[in-house]
PDB file of N, CA and C in Angstrom:
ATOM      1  N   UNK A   1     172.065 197.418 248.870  1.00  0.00           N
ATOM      2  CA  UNK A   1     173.104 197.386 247.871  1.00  0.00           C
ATOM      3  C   UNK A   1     172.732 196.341 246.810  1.00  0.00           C
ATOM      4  N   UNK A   2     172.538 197.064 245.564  1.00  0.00           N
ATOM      5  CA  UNK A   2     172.691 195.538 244.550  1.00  0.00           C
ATOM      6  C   UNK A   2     173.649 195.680 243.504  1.00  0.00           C
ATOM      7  N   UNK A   3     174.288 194.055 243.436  1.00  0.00           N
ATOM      8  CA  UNK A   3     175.259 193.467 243.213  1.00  0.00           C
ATOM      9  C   UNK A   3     174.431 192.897 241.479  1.00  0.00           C
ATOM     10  N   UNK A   4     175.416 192.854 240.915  1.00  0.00           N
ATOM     11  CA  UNK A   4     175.259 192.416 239.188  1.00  0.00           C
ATOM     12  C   UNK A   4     176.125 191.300 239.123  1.00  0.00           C
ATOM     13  N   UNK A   5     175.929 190.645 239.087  1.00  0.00           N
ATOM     14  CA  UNK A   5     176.632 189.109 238.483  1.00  0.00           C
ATOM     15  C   UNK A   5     176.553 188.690 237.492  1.00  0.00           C
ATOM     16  N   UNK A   6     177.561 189.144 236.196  1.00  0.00           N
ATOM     17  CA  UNK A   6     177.623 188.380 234.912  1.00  0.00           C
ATOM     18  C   UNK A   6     177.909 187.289 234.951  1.00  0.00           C
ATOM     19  N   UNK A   7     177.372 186.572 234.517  1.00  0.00           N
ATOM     20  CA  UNK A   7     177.718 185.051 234.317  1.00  0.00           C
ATOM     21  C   UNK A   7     178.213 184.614 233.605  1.00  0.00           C
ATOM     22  N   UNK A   8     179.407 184.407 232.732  1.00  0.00           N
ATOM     23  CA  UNK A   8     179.927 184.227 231.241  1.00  0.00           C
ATOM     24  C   UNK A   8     179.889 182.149 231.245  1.00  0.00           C
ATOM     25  N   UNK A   9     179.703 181.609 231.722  1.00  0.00           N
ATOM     26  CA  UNK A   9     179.544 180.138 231.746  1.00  0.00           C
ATOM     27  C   UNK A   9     178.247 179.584 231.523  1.00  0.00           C
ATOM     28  N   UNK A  10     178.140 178.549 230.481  1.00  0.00           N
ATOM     29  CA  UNK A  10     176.571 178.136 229.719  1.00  0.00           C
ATOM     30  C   UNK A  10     175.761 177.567 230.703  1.00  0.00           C
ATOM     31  N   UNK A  11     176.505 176.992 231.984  1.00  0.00           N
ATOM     32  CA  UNK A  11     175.973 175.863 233.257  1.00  0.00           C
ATOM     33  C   UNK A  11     176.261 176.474 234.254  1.00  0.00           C
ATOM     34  N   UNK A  12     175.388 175.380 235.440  1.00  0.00           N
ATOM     35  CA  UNK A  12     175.561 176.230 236.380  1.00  0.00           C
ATOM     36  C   UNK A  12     176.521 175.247 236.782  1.00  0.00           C
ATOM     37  N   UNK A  13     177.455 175.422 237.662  1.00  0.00           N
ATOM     38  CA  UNK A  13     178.598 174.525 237.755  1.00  0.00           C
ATOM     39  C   UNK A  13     179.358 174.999 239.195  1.00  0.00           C
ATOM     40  N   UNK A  14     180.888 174.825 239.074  1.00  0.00           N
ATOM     41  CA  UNK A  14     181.871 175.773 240.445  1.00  0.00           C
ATOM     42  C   UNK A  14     181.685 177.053 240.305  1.00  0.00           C
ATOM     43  N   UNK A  15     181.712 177.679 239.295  1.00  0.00           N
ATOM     44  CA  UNK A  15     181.172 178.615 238.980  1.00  0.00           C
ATOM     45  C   UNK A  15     180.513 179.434 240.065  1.00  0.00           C
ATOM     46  N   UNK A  16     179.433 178.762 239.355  1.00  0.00           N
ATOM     47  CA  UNK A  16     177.712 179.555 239.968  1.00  0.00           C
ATOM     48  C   UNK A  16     177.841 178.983 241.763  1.00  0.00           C
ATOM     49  N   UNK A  17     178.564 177.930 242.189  1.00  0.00           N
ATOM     50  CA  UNK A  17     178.521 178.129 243.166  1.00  0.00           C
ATOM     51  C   UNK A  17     179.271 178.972 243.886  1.00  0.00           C
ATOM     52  N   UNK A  18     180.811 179.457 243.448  1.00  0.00           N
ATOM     53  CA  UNK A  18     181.634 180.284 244.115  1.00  0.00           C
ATOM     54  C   UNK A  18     180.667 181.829 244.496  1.00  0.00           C
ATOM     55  N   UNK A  19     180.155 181.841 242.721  1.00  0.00           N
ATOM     56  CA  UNK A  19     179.071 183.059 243.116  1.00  0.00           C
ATOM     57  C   UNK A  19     178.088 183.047 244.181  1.00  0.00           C
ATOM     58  N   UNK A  20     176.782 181.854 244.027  1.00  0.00           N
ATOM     59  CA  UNK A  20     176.170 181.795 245.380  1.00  0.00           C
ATOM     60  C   UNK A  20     176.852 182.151 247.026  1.00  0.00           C
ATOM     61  N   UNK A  21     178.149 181.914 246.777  1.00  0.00           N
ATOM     62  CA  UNK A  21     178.937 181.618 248.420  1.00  0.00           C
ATOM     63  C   UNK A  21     179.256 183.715 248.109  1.00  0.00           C
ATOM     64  N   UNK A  22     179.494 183.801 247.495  1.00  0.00           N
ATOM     65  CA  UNK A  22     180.201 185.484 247.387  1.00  0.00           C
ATOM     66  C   UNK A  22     179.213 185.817 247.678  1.00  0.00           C
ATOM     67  N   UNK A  23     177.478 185.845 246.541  1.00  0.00           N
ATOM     68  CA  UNK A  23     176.743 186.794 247.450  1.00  0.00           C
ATOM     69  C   UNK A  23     175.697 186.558 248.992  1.00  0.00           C
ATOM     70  N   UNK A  24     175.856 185.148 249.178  1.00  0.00           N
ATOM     71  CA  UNK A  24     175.444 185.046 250.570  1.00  0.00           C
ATOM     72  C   UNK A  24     176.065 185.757 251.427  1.00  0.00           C
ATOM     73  N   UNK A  25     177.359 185.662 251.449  1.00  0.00           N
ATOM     74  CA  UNK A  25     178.325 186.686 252.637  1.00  0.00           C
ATOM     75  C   UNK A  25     177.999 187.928 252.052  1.00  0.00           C
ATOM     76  N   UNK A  26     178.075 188.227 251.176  1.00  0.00           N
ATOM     77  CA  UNK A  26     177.534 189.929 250.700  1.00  0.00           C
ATOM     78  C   UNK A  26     176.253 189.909 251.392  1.00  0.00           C
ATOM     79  N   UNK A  27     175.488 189.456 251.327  1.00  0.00           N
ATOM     80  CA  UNK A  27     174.229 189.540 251.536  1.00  0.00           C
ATOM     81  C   UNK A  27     174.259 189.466 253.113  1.00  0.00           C
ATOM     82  N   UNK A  28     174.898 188.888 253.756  1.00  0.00           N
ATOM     83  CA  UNK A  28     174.675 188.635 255.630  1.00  0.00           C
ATOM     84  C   UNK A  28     175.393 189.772 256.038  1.00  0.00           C
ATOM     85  N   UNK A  29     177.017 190.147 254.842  1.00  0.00           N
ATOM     86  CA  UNK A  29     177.696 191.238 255.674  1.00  0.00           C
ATOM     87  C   UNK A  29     177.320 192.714 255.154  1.00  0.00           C
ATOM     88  N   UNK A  30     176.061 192.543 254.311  1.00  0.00           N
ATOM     89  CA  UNK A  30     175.830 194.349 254.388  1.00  0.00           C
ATOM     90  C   UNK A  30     174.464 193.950 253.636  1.00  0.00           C
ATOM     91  N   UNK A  31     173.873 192.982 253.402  1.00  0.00           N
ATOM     92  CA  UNK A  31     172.815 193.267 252.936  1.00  0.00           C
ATOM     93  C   UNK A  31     172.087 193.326 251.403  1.00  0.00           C
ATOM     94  N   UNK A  32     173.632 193.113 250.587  1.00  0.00           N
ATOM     95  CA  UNK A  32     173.846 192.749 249.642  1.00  0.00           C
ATOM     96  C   UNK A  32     172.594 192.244 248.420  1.00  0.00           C
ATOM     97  N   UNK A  33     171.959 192.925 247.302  1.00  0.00           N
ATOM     98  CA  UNK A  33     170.749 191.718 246.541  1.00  0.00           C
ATOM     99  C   UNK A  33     171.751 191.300 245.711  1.00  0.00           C
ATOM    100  N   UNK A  34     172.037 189.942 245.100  1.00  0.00           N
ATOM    101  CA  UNK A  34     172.303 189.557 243.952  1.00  0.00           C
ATOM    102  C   UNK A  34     171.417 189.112 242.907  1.00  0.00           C
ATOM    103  N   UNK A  35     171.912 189.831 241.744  1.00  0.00           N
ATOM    104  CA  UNK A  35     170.910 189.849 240.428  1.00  0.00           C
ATOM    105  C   UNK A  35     172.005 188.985 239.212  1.00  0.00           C
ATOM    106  N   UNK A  36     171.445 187.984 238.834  1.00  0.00           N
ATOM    107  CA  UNK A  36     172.545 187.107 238.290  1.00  0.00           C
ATOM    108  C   UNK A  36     172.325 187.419 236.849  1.00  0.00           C
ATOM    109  N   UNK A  37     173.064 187.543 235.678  1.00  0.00           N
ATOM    110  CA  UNK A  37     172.879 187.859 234.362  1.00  0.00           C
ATOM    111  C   UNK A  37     173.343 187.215 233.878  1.00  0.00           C
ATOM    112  N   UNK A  38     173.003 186.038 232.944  1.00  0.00           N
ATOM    113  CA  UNK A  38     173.787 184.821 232.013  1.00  0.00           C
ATOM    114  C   UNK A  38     173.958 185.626 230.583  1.00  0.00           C
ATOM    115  N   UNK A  39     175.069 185.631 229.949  1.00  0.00           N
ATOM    116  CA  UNK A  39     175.428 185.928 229.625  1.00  0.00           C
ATOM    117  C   UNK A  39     174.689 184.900 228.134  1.00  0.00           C
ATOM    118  N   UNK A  40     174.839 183.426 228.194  1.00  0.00           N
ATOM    119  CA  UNK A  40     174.187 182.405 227.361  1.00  0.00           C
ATOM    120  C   UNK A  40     172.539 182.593 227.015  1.00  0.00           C
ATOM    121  N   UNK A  41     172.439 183.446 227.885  1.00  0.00           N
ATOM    122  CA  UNK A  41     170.455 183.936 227.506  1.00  0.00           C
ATOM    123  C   UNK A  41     170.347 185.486 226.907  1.00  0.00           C
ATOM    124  N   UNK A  42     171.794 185.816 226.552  1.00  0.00           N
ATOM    125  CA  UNK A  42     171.343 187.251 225.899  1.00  0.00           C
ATOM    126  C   UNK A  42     171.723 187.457 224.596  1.00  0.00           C
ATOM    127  N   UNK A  43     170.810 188.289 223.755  1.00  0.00           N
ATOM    128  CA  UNK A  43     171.307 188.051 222.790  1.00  0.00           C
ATOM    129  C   UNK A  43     172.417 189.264 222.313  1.00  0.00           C
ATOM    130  N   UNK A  44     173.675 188.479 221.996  1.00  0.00           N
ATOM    131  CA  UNK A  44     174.853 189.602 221.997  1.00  0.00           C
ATOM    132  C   UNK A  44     175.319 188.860 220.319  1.00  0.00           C
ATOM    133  N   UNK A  45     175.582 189.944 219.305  1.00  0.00           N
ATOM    134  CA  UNK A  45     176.075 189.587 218.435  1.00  0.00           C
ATOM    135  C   UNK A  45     177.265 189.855 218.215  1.00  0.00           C
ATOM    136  N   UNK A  46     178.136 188.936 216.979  1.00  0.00           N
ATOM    137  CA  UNK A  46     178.974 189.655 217.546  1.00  0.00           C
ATOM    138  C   UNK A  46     179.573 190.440 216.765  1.00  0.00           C
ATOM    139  N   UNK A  47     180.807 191.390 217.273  1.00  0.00           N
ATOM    140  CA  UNK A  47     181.436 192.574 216.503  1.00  0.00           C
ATOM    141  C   UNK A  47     181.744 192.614 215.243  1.00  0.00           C
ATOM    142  N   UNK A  48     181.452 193.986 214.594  1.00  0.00           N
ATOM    143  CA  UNK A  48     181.466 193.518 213.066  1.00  0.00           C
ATOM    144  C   UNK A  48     182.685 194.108 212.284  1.00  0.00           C
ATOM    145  N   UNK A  49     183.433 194.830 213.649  1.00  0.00           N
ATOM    146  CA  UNK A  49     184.629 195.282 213.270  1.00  0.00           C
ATOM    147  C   UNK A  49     184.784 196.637 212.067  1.00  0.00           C
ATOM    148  N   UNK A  50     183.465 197.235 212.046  1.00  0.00           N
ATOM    149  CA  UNK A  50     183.131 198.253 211.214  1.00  0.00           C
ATOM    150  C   UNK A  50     183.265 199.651 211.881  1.00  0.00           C
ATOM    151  N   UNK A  51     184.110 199.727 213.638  1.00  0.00           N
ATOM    152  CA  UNK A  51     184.221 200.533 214.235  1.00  0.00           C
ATOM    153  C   UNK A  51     182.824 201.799 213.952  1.00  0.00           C
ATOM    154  N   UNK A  52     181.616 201.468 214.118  1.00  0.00           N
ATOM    155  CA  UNK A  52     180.796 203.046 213.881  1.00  0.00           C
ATOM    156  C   UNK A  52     180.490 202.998 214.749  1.00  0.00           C
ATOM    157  N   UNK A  53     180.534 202.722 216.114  1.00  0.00           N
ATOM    158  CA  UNK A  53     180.130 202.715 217.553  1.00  0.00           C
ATOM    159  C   UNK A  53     181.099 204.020 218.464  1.00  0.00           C
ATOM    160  N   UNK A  54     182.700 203.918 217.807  1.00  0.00           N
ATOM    161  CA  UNK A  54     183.638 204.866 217.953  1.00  0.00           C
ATOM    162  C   UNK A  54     183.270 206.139 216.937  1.00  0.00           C
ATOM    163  N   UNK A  55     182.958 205.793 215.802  1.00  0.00           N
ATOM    164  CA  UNK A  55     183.133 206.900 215.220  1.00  0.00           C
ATOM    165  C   UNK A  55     181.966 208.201 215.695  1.00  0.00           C
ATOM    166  N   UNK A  56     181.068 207.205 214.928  1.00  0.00           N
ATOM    167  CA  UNK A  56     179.333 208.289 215.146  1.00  0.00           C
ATOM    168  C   UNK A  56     178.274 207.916 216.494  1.00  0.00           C
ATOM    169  N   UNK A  57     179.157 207.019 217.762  1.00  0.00           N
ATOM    170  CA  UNK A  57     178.367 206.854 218.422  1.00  0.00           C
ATOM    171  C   UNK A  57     177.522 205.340 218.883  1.00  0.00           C
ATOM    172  N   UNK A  58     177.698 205.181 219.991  1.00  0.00           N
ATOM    173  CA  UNK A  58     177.189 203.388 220.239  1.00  0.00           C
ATOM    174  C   UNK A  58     175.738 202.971 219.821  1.00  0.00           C
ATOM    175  N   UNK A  59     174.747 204.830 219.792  1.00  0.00           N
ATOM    176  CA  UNK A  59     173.714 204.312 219.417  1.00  0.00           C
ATOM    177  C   UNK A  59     173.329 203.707 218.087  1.00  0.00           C
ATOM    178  N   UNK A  60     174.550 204.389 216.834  1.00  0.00           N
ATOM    179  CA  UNK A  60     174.545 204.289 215.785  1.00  0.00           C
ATOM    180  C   UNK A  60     175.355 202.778 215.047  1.00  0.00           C
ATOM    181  N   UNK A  61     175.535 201.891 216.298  1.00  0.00           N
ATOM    182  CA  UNK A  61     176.309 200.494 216.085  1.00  0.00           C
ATOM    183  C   UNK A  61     174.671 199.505 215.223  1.00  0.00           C
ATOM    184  N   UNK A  62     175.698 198.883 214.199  1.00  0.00           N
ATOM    185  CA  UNK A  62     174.619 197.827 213.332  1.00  0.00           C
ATOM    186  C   UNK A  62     173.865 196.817 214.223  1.00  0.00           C
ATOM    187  N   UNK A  63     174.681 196.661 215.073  1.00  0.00           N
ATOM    188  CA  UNK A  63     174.189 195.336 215.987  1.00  0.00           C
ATOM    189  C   UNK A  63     172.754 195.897 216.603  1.00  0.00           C
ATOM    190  N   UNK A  64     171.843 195.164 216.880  1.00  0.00           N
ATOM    191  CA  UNK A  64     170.520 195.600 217.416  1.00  0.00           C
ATOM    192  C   UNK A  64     170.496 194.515 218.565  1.00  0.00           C
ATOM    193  N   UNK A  65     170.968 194.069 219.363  1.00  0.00           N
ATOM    194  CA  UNK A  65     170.944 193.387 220.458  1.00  0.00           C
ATOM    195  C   UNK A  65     170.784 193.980 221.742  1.00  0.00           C
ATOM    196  N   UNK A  66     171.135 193.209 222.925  1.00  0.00           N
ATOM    197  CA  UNK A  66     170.850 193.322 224.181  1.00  0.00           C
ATOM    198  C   UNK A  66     172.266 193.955 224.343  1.00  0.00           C
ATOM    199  N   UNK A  67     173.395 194.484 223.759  1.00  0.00           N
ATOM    200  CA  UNK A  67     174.514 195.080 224.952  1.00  0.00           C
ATOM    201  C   UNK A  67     174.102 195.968 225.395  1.00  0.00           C
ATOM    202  N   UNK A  68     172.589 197.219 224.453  1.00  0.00           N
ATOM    203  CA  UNK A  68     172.300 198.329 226.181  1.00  0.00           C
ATOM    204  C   UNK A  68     171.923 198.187 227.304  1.00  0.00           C
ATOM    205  N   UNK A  69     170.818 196.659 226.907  1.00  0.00           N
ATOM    206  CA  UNK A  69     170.010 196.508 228.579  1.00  0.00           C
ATOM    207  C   UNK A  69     171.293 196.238 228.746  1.00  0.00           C
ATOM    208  N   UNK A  70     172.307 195.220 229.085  1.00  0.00           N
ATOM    209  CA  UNK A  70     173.401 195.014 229.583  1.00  0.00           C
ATOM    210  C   UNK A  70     174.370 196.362 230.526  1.00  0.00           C
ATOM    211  N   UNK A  71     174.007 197.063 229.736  1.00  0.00           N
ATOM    212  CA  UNK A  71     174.797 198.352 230.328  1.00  0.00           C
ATOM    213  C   UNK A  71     173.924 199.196 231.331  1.00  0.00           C
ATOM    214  N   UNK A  72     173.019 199.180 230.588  1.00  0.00           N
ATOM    215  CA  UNK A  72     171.980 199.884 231.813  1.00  0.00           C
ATOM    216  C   UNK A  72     171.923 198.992 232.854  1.00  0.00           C
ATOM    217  N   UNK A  73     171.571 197.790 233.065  1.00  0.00           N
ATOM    218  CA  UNK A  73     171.814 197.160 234.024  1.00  0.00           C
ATOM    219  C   UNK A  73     173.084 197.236 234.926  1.00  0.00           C
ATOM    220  N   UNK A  74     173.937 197.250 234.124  1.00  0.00           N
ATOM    221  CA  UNK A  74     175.570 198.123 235.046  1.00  0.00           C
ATOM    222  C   UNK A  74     175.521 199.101 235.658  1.00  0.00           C
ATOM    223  N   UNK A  75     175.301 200.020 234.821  1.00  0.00           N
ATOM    224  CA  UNK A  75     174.824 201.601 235.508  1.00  0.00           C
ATOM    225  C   UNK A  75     173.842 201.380 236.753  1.00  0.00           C
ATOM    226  N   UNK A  76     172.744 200.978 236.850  1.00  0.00           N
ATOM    227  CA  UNK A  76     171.819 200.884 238.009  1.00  0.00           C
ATOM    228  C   UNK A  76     172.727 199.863 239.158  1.00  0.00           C
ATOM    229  N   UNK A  77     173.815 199.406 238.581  1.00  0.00           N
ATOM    230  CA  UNK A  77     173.903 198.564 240.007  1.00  0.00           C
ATOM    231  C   UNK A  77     174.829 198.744 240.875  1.00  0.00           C
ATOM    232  N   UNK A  78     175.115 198.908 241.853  1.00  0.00           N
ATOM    233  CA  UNK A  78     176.154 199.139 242.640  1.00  0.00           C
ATOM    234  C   UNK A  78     177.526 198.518 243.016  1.00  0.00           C
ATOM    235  N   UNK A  79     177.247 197.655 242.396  1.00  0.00           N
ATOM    236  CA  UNK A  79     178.482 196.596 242.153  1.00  0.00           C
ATOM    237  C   UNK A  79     178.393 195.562 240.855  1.00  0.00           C
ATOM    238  N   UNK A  80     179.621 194.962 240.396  1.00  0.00           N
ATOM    239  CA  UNK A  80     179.177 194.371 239.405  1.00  0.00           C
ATOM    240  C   UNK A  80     180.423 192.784 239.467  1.00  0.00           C
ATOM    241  N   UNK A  81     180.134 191.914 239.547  1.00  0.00           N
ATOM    242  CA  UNK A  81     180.947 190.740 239.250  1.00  0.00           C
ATOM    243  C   UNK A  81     180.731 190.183 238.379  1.00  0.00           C
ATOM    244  N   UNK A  82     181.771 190.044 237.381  1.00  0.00           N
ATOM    245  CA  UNK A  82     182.538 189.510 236.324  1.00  0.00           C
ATOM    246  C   UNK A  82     182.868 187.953 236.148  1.00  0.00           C
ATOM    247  N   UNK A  83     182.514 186.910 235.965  1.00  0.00           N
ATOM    248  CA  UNK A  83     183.018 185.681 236.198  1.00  0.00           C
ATOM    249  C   UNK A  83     182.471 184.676 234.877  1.00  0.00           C
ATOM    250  N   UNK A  84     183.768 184.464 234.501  1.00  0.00           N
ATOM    251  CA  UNK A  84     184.400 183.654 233.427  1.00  0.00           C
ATOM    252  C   UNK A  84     184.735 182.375 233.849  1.00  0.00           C
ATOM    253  N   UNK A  85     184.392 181.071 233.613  1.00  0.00           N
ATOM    254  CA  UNK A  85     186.011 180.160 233.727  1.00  0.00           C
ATOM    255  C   UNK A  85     187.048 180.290 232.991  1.00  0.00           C
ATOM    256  N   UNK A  86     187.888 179.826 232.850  1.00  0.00           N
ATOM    257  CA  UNK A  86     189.258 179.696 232.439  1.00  0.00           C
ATOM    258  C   UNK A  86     189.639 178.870 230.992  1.00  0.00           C
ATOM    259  N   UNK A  87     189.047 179.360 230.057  1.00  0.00           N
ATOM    260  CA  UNK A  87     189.336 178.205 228.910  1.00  0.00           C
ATOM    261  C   UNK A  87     190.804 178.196 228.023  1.00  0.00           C
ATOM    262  N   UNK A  88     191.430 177.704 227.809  1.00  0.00           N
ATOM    263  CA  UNK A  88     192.409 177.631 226.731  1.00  0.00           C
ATOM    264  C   UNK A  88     193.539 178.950 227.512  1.00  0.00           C
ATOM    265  N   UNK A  89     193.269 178.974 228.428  1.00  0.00           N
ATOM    266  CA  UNK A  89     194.153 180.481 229.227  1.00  0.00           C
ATOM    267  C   UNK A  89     193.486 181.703 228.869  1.00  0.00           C
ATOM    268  N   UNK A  90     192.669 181.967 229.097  1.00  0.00           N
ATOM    269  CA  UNK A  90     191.385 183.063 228.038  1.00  0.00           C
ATOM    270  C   UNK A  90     190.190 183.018 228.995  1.00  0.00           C
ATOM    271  N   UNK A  91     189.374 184.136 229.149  1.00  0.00           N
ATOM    272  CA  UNK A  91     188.167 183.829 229.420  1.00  0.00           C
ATOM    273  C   UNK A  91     186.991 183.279 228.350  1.00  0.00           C
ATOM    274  N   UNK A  92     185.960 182.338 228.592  1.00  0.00           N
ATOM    275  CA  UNK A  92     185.141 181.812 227.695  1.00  0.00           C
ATOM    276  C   UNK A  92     184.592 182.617 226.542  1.00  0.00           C
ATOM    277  N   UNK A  93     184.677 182.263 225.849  1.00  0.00           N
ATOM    278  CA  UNK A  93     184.323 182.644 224.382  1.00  0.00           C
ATOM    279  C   UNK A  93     182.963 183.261 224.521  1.00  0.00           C
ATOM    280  N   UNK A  94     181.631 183.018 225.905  1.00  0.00           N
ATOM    281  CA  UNK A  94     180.629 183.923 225.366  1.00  0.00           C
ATOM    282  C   UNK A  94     180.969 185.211 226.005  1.00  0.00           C
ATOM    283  N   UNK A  95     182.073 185.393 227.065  1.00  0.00           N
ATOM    284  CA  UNK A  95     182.440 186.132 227.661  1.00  0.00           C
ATOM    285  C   UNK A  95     183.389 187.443 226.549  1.00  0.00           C
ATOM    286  N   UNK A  96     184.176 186.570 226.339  1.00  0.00           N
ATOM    287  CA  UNK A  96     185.327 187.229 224.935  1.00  0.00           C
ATOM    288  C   UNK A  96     183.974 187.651 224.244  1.00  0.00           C
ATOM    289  N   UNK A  97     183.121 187.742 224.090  1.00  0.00           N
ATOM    290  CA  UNK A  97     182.224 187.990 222.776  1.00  0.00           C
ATOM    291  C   UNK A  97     181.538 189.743 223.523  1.00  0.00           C
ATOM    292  N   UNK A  98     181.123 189.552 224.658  1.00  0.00           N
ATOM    293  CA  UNK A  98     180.451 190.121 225.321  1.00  0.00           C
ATOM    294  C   UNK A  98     181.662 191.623 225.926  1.00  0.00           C
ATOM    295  N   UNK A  99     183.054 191.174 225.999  1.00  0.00           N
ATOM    296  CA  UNK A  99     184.170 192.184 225.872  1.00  0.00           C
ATOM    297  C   UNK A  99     184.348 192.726 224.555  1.00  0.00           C
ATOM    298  N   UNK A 100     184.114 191.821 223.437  1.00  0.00           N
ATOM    299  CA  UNK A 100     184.849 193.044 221.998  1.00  0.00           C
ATOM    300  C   UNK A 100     183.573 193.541 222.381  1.00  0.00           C
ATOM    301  N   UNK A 101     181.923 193.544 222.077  1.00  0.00           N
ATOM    302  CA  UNK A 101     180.633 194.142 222.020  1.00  0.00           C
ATOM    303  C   UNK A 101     180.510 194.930 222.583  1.00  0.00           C
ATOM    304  N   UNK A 102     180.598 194.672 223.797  1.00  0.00           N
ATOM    305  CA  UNK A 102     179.958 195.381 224.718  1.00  0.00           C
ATOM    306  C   UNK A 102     180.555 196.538 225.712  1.00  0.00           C
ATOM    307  N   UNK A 103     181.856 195.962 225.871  1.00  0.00           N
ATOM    308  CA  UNK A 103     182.751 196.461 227.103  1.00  0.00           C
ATOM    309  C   UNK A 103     183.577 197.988 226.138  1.00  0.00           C
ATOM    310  N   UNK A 104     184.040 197.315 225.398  1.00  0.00           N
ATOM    311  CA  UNK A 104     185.188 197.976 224.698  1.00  0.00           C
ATOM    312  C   UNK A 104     184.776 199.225 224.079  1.00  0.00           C
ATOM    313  N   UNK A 105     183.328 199.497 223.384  1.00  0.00           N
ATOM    314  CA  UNK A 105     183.026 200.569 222.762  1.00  0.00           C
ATOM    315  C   UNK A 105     182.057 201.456 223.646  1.00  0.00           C
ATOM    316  N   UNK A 106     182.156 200.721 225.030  1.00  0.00           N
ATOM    317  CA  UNK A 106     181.509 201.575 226.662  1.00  0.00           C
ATOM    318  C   UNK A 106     182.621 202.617 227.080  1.00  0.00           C
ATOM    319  N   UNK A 107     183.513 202.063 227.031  1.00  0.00           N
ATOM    320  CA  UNK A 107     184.823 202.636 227.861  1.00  0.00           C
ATOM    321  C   UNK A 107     185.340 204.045 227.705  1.00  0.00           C
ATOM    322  N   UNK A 108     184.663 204.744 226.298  1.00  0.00           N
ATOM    323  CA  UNK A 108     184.882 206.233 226.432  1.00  0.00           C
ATOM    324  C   UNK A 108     186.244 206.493 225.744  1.00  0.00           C
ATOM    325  N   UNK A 109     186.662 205.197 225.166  1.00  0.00           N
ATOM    326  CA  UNK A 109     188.441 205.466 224.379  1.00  0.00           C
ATOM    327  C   UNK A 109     187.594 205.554 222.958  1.00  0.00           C
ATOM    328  N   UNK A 110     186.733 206.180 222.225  1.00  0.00           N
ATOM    329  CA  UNK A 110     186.410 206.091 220.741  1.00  0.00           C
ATOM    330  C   UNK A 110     187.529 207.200 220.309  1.00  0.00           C
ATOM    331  N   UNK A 111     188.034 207.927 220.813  1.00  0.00           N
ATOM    332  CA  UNK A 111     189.188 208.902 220.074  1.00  0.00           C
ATOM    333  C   UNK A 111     189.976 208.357 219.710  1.00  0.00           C
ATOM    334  N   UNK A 112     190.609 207.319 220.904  1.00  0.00           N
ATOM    335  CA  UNK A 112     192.093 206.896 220.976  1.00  0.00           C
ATOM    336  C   UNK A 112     191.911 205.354 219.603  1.00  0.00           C
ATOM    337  N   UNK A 113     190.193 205.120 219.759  1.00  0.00           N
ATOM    338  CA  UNK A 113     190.420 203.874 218.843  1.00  0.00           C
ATOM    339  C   UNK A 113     190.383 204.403 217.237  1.00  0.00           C
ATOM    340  N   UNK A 114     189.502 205.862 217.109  1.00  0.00           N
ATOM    341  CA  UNK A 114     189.745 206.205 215.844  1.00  0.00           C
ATOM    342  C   UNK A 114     191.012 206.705 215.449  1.00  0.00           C
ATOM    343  N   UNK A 115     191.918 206.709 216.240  1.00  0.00           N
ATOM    344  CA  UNK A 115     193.043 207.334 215.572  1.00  0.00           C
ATOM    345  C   UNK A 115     194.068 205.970 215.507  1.00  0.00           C
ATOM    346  N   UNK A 116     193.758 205.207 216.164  1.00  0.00           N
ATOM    347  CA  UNK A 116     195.055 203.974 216.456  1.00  0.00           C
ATOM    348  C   UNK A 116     194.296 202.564 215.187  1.00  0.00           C
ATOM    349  N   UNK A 117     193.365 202.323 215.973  1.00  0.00           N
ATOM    350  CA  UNK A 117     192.290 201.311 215.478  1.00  0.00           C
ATOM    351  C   UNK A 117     191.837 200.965 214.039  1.00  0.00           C
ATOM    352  N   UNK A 118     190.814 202.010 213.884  1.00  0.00           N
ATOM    353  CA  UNK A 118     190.092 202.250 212.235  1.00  0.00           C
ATOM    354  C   UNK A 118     190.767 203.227 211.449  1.00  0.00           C
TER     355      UNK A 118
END
């Protein structure tokens, strides 16, 4: 089984250890690989709010960055953990960056955003 671990935090900190402790027991109780992804080493730009990712398609988005490996890396993995700290009541800002980019124009709502949204 492999496990995807986004990392949205610049350090390694409580964090990265809660993660280490999650996938050791993953790892003893089924065997678990963890593949850790920092989120601070990729390059994600950010949204330009020009919605053409909804309209004509994600391949056709201005941004030329890393959100596909990002996704392909999702797709291949069998699990995926998400982990933010807690800033200002919010998840961290490289995290928030990596949700408008990346997450939001994955999700398969480009109808509902061209008609509500743009």
């Amino acid at each position: 089984m492999k496990i995807l671990v986004i990392m949205g935090r610049p350090r390694k900190g409580n964090l990265y250890q809660a993660g280490e402790e999650l996938c050791t027991y993953l790892q003893q109780d089924c065997g678990a690989e963890c593949e850790y992804l920092w989120l601070k080493d990729a390059n994600l730009l950010p949204c330009k709010g020009c919605c053409v990712c909804f309209l004509t398609g994600e391949d056709k988005c201005p941004n030329s960055d890393d959100a596909p490996l990002i996704e392909q890396k999702i797709l291949e993995a069998d699990g995926v953990i998400f982990a933010s700290p807690v800033y200002g009541m919010n998840v961290s800002g490289l995290f928030k960056n990596y949700i408008d980019c990346s997450v939001t124009s994955s999700t398969g709502h480009g109808s509902l955003a061209k008609r509500h949204f743009c």
